[in-house]
Protein backbone atom coordinates (compact mmCIF):
# COMPACT_ATOMS: atom_id res chain seq x y z
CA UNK A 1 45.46 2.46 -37.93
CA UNK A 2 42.34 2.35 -36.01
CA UNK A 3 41.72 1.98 -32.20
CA UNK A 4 41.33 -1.81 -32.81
CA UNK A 5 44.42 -2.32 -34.43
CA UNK A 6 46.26 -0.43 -32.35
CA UNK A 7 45.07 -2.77 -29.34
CA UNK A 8 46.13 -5.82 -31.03
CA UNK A 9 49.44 -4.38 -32.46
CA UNK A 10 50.25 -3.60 -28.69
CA UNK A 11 49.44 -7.10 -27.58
CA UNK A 12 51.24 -8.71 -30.01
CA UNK A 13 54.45 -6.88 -29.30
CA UNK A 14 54.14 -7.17 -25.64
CA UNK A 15 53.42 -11.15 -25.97
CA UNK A 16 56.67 -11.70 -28.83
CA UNK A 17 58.71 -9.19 -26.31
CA UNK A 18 57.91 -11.31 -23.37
CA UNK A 19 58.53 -14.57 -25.27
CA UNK A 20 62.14 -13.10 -26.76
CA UNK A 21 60.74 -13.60 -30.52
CA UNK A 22 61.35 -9.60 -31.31
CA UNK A 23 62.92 -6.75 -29.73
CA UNK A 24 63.28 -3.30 -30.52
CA UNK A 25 65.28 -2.00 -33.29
CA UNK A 26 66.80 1.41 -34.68
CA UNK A 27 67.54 -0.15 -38.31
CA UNK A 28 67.97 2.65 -41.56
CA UNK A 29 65.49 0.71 -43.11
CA UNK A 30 62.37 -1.23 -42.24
CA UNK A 31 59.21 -3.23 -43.65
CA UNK A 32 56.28 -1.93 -43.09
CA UNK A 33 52.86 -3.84 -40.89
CA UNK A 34 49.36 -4.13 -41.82
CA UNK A 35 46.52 -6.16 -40.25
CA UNK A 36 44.01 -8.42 -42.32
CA UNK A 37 41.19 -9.76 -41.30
CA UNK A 38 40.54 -13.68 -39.83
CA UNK A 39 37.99 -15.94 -40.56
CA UNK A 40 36.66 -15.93 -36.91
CA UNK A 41 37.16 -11.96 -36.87
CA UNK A 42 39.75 -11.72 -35.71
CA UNK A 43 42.90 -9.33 -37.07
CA UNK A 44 46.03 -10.67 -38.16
CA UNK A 45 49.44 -8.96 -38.13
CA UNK A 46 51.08 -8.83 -41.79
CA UNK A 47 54.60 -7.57 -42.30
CA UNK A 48 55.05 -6.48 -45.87
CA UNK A 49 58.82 -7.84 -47.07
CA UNK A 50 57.95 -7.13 -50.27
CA UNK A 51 60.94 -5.12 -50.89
CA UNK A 52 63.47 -7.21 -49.05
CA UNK A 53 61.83 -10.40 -50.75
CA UNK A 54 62.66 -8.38 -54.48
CA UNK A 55 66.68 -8.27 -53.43
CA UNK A 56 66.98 -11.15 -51.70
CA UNK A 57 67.84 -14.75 -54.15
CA UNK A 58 66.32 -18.16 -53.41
CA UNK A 59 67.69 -21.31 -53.01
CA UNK A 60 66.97 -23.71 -55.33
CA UNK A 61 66.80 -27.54 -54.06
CA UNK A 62 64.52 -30.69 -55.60
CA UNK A 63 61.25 -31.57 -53.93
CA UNK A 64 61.06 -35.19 -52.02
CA UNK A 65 58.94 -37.53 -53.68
CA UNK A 66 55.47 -38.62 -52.19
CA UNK A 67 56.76 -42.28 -52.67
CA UNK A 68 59.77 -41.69 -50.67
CA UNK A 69 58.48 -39.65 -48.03
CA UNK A 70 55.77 -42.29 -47.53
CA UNK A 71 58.30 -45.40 -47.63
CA UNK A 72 60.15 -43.54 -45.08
CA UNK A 73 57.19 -43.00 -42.62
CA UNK A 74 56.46 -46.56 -43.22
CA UNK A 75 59.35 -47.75 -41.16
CA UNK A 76 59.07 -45.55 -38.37
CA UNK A 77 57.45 -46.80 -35.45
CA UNK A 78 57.48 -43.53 -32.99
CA UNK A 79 56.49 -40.70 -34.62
CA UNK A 80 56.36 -36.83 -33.18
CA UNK A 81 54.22 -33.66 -34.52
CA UNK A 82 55.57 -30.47 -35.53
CA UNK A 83 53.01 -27.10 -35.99
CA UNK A 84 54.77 -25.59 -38.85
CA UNK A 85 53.26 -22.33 -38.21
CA UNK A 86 54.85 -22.26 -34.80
CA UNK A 87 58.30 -23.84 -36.43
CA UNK A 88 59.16 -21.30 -38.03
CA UNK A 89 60.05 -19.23 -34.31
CA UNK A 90 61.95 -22.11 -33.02
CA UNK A 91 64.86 -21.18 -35.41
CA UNK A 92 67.03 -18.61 -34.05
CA UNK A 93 68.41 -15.98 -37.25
CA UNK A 94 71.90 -15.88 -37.97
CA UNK A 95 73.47 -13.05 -35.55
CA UNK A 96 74.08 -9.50 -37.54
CA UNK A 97 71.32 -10.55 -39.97
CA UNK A 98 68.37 -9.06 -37.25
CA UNK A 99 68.24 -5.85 -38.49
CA UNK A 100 67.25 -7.87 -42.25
CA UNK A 101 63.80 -7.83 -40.42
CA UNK A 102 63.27 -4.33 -39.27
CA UNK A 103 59.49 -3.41 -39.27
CA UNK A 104 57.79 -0.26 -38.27
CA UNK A 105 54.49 0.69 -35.94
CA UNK A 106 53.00 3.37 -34.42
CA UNK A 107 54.77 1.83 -31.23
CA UNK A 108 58.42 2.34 -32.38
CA UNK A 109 60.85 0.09 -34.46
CA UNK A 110 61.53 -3.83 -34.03
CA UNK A 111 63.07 -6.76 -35.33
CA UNK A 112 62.42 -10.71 -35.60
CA UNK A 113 65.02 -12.93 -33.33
CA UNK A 114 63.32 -15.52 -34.50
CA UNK A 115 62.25 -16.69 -38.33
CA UNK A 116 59.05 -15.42 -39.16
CA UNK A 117 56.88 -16.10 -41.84
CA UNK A 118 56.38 -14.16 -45.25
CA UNK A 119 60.28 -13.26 -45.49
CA UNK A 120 61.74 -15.33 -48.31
CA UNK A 121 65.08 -15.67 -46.92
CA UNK A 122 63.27 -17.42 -43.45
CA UNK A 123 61.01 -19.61 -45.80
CA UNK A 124 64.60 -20.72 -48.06
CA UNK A 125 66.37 -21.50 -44.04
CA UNK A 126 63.37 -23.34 -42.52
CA UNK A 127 63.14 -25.67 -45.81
CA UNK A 128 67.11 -25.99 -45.98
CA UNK A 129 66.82 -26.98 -41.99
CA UNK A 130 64.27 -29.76 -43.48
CA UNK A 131 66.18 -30.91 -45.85
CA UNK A 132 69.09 -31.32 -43.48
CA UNK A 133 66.94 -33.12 -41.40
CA UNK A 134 65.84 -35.42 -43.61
CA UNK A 135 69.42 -36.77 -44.08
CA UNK A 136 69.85 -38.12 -40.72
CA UNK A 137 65.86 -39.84 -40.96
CA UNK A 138 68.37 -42.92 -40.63
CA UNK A 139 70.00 -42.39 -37.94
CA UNK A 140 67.08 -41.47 -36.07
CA UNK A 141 65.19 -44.59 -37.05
CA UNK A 142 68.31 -46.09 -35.67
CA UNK A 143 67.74 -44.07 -32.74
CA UNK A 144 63.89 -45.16 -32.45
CA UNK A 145 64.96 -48.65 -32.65
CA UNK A 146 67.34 -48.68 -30.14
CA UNK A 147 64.61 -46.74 -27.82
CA UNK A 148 62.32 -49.44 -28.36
CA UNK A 149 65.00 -52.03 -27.25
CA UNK A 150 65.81 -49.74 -24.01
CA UNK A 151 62.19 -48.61 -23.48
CA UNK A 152 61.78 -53.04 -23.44
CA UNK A 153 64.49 -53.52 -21.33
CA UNK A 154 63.30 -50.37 -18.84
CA UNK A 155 59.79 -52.27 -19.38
CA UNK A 156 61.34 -55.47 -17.91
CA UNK A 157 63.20 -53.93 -14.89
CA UNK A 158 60.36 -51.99 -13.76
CA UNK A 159 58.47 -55.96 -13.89
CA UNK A 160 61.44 -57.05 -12.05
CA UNK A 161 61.82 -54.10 -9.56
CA UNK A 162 57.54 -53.98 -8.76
CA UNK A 163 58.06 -57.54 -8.26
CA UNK A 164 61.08 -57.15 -5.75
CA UNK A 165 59.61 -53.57 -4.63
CA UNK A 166 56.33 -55.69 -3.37
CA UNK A 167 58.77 -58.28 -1.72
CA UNK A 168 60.67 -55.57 -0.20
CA UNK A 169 57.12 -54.15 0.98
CA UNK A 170 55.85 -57.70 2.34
CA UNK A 171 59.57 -57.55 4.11
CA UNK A 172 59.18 -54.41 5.77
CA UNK A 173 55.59 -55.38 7.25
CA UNK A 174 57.04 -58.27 8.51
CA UNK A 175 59.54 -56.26 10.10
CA UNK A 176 57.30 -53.96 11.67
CA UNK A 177 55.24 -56.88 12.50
CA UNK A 178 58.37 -58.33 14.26
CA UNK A 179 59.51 -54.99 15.92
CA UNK A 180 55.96 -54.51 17.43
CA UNK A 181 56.06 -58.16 18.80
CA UNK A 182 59.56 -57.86 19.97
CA UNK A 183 58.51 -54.57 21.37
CA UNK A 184 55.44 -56.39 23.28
CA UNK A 185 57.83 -59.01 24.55
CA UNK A 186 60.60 -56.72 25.94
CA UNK A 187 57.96 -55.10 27.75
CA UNK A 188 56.52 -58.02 29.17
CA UNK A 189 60.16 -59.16 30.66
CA UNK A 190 60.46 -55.80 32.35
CA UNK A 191 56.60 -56.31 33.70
CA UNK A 192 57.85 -59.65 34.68
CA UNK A 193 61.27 -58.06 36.09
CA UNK A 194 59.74 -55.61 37.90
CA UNK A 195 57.46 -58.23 39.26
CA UNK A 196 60.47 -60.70 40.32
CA UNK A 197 61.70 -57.95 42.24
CA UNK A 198 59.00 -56.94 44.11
CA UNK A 199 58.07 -60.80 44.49
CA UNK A 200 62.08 -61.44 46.26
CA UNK A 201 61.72 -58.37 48.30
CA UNK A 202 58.23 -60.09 49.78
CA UNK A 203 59.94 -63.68 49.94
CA UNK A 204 63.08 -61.95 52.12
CA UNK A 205 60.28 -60.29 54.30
CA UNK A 206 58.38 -63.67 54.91
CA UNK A 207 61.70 -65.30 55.84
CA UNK A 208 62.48 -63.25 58.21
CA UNK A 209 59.54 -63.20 59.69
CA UNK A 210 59.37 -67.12 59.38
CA UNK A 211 62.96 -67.24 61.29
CA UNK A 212 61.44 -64.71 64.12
CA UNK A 213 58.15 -66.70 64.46
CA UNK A 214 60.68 -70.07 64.21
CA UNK A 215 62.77 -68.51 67.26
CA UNK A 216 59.12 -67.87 69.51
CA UNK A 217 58.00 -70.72 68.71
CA UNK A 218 61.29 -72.86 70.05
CA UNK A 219 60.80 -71.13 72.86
CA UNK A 220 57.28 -71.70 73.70
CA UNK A 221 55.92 -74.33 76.00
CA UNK A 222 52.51 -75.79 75.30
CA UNK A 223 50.05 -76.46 78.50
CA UNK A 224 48.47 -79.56 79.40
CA UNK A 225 45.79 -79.58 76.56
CA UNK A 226 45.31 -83.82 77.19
CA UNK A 227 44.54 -82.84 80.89
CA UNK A 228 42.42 -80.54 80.18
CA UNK A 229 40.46 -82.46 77.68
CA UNK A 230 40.23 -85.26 79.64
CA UNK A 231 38.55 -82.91 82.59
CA UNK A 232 36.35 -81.56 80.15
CA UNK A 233 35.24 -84.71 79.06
CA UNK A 234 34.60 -85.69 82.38
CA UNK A 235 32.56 -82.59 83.12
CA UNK A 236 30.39 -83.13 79.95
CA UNK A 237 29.45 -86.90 81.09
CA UNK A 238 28.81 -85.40 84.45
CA UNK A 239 26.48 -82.98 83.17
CA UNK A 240 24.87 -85.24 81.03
CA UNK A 241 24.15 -87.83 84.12
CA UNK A 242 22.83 -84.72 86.27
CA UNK A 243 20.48 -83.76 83.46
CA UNK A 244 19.58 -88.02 83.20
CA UNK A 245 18.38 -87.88 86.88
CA UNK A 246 17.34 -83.95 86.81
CA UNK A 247 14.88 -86.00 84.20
CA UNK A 248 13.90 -89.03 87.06
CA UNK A 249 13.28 -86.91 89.56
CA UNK A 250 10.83 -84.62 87.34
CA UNK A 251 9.44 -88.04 86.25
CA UNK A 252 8.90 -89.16 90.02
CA UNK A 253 7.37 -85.99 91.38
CA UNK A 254 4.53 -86.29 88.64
CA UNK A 255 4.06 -89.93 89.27
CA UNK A 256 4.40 -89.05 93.14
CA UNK A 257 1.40 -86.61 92.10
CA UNK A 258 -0.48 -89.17 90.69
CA UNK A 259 0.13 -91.59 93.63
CA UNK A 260 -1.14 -88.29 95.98
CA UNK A 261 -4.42 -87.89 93.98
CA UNK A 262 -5.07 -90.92 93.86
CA UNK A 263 -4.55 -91.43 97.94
CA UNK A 264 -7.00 -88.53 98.40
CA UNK A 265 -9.57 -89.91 96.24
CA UNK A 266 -8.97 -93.13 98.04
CA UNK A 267 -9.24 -91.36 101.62
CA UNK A 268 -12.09 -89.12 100.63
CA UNK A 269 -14.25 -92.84 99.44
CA UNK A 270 -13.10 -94.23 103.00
CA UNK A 271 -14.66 -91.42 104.96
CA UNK A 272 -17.91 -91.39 103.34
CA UNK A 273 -17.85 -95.40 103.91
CA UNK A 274 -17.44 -94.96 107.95
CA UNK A 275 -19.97 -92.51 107.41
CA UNK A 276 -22.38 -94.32 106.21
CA UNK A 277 -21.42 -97.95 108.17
CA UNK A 278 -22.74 -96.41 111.77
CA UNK A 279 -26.29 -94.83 110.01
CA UNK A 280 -27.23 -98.31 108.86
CA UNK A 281 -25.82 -99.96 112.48
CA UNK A 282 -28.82 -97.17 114.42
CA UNK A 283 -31.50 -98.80 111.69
């Protein structure tokens, strides 16, 4: 076995160890391995149950018809894959019967958990398991049908809970809605509280101080404001008539000015008259 093989014997047996397909054996007798190439290149790990295939008998069972297999798929409505190749390590062998698969490597000894394909006995199980699976095709299209009818009535109350899930969402925004106004108004009637309080404690203030001002007040005599006023009054028109003849008098000194100039003018004329009178009396 080359260096090749040898890599991809070890990863094979630490991937099926890992997975729980194999596990290592210490069986008196075991099948040898041998790789073959793949189309891509690749290598492909061959267990040769040759030997245990010559001892072992088959079962012998009829093969379904194509007509019935396809009137069968005909009424199903939900159907589900299967990789065949991979089927064949989702059937766990019969407990005692592991050391049936014993197969040796360079690596040490193992055996199959799992059925694996190229042993007859695994290939007569896995198409016994089919047939017995076949037999309840009935009850499982029962099955799908009654699915159907639940996955239509799940269809209908998720309709019925989206519609009451977007009431239930319009609900709670008008509840937050709410709880922010009512939040807004509570604190506005402790603004308004706070105010009253401060508004009574400045009312109680301004009574009191009305009552004080109240108790002067009785207590205060007013003067003689009409007298007063009336002197005032008096003393105004007084004023008024001094400035009225403070006026005349300013008036009667310029005309008394006038008068004066007009006198000297008058005098000065009258000398130069007598002047002149005795001058033409000597002629």
């Amino acid at each position: 076995m080359g260096p090749a093989e040898k890599a991809e014997l070890r990863k094979f047996i630490d991937k099926n160890l890992a997975r729980g397909f194999i596990r290592p054996a210490s069986s008196p007798f075991a099948a040898p391995v041998l790789f073959r190439k793949k189309k891509d290149g690749g290598l492909r790990l061959c267990t040769d149950y040759r030997g245990l295939n010559a001892i072992s008998t088959s079962n012998a069972y009829p093969l379904p018809l194509i007509k019935d297999l396809l009137t069968e798929v005909s009424k199903g409505k939900v159907f589900s894959k299967l990789d065949l190749r991979d089927a064949y390590f989702r059937v766990r062998i019969k407990e005692g019967d592991e050391g049936k698969t014993a197969f040796n490597t360079p690596l040490g000894q193992f055996e199959y958990l799992k059925e694996e394909l190229g042993e007859a006995l695994h290939e007569v199980d896995f198409q016994q398991l089919k047939i017995e699976n076949a037999q309840f095709l009935e009850k499982i299209e029962e099955r799908n049908q009654d699915l159907l009818q639940q996955k239509m009535t799940v269809g209908n109350a998720l309709q019925i809970l989206n519609c009451y899930k977007r009431k239930l969402q319009t609900t709670m925004a008008m509840a937050t809605r709410l709880v922010r106004d009512i939040t807004q108004r509570k604190e506005s009637l402790e603004k308004i509280e706070r105010e009253f309080i401060v508004v009574e404690q400045e009312r109680n203030k301004a009574e009191i101080l009305n009552k004080r001002l109240r108790k002067q007040l009785a207590y205060y005599k007013v003067p003689p404001v009409l007298d007063y006023v009336h002197e005032k009054i008096a003393v105004h028109e007084l004023e008024n008539t001094i400035k009225i003849w403070e006026r005349k008098v300013e008036i009667a000194q310029m005309a008394l000015q006038s008068y004066r100039s007009v006198w000297q003018k008058a005098k000065m004329a009258s000398r130069q008259l007598q002047a002149l009178l005795p001058e033409q009396a000597a002629h």
